[in-house]
Protein backbone atom coordinates (compact mmCIF):
# COMPACT_ATOMS: atom_id res chain seq x y z
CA UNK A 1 -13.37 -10.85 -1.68
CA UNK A 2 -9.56 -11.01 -1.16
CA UNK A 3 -8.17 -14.85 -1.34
CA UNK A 4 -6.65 -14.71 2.08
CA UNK A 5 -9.88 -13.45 3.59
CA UNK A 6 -11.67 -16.44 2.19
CA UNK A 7 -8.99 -18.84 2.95
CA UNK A 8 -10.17 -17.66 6.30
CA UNK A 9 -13.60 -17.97 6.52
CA UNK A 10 -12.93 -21.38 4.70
CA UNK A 11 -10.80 -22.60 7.27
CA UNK A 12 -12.65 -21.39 10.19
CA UNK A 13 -15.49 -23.63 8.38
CA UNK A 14 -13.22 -26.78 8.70
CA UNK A 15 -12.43 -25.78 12.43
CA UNK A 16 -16.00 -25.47 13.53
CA UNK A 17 -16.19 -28.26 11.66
CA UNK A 18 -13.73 -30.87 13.52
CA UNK A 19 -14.69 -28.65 16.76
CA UNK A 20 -11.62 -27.30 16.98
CA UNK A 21 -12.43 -24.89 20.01
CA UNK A 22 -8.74 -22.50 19.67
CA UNK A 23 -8.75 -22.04 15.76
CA UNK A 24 -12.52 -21.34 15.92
CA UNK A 25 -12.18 -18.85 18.22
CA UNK A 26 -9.15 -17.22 17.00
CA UNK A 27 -10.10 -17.02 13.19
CA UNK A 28 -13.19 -15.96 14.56
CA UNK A 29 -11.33 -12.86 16.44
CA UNK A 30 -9.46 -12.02 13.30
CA UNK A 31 -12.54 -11.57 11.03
CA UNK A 32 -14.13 -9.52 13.28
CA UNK A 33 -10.50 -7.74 13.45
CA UNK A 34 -10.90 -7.59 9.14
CA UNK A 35 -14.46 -6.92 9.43
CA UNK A 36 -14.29 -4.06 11.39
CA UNK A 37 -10.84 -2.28 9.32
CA UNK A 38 -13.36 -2.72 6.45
CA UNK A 39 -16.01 -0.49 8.01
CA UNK A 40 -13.83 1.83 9.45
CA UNK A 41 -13.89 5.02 8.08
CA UNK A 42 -16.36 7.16 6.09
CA UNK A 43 -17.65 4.30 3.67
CA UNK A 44 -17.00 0.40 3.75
CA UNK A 45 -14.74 -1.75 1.31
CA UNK A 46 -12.99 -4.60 0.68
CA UNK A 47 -9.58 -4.96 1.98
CA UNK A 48 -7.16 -6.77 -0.10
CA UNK A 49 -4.62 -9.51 0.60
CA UNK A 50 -2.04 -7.08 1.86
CA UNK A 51 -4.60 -4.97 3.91
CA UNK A 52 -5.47 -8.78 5.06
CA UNK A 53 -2.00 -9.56 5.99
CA UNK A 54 -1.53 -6.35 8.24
CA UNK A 55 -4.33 -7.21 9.95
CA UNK A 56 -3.01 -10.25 10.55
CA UNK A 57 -0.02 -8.77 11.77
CA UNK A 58 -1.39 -6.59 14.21
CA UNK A 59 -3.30 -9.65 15.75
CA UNK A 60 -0.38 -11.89 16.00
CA UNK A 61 0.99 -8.96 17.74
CA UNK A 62 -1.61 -8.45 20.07
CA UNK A 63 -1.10 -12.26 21.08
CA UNK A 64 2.09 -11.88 21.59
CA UNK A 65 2.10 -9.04 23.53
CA UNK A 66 -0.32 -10.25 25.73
CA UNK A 67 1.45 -13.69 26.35
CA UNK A 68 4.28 -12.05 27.40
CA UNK A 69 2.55 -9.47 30.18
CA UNK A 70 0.52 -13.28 31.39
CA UNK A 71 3.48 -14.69 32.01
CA UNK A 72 5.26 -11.65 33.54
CA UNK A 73 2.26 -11.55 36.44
CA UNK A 74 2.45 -15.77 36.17
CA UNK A 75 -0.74 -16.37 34.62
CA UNK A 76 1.22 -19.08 32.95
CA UNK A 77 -2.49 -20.95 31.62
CA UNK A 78 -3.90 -17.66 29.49
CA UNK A 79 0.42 -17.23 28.23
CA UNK A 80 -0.02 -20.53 27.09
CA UNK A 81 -3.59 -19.44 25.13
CA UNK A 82 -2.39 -15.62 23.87
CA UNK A 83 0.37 -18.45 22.55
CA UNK A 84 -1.40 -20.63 20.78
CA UNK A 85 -3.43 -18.56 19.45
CA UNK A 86 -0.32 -16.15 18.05
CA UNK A 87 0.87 -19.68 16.28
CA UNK A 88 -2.68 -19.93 14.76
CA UNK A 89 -2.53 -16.13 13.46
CA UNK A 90 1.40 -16.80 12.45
CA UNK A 91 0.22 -19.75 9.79
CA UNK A 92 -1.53 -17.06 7.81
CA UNK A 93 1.54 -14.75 7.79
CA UNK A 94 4.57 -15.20 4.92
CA UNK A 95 7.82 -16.73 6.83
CA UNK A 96 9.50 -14.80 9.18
CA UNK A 97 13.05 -13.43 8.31
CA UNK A 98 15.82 -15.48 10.30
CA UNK A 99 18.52 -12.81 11.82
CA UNK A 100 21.12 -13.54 9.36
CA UNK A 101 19.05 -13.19 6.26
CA UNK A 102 17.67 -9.42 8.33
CA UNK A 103 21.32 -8.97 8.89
CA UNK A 104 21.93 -8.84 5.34
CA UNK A 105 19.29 -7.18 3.95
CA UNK A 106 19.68 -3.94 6.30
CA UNK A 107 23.40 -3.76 5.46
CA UNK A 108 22.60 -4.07 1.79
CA UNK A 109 19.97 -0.90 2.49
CA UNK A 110 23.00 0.72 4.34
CA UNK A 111 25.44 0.57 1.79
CA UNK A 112 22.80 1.85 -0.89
CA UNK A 113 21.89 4.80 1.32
CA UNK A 114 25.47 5.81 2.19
CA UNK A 115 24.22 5.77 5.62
CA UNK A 116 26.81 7.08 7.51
CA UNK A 117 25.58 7.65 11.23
CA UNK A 118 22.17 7.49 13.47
CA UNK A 119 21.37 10.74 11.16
CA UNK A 120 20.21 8.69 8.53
CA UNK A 121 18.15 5.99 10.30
CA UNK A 122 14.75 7.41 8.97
CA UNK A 123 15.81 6.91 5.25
CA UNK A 124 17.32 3.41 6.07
CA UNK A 125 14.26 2.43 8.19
CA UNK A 126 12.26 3.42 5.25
CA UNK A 127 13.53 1.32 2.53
CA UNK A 128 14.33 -1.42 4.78
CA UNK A 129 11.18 -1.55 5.95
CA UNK A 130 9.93 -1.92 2.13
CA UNK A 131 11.82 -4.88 1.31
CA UNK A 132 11.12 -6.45 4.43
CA UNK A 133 7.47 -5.84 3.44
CA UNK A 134 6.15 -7.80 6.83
CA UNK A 135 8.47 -10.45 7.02
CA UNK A 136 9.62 -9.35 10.02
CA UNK A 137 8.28 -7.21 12.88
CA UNK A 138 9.58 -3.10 13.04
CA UNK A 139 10.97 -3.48 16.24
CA UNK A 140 13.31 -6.34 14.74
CA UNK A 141 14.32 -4.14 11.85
CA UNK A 142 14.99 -1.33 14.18
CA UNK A 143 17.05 -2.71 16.31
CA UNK A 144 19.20 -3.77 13.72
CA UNK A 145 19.55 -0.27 11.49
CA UNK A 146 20.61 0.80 15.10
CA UNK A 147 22.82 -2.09 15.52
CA UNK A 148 24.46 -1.03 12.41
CA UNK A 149 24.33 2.66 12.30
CA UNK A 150 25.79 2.96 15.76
């Protein structure tokens, strides 16, 4: 069993625990969410920490998505629970990178491509994405090969 996975069921231990209503439920959501990646397909196995982690991701995605379309219709109480939830997910998840430090990194992919126009976003997007390796969300790396291509 991959560490992260039983940091998980570890922790969702403790949080049953101290009756800790939010984490229980939410790290109980996300193991299903491993659970069922793990039985998906033609035969069952293990994930591993980084098959872990993008489940993870995909969660705290989920969350966030789904805070933002409460709040857009002003279901401000379930927001404030796709929210909390998202921050319980997010502890799990390797630090986010902070603009400048994207910034940097997608120029440095830029000037080692040659990228010269949108033509090459695909082979920027690529590599960026590798070194970003979940540290921050596509959309965030997009937006900035764009910012920079353009």
């Amino acid at each position: 069993m991959s560490d992260l996975k039983q940091k998980l069921r570890d922790d969702l231990t403790t949080a049953m625990k101290a009756r800790d209503e939010l984490t229980t439920a939410t790290l109980r959501m996300v193991l299903a969410a491993v659970t069922a990646e793990e039985v998906s397909g033609k035969e069952a196995r293990e994930l591993s920490d980084d098959e872990v982690q993008a489940v993870l991701r995909r969660e705290a995605k989920k969350r966030r998505e789904a805070a933002e379309a409460f709040a857009g219709a002003g279901r401000t109480e379930q927001a404030e629970r796709e929210k909390a939830e998202g921050d319980v997910v997010a502890a799990y998840l390797p630090q986010q990178l902070s603009d400048a430090d994207l910034t940097a990194l997608v120029a440095e992919v830029v000037a080692a491509t040659g990228a010269s126009g949108m033509g090459d976003m695909g082979k920027v997007m690529g590599q960026a994405n590798a070194k970003v390796a979940g540290r921050a969300e596509g959309g965030r790396v997009a937006a900035e090969v764009r910012r920079q291509l353009a």
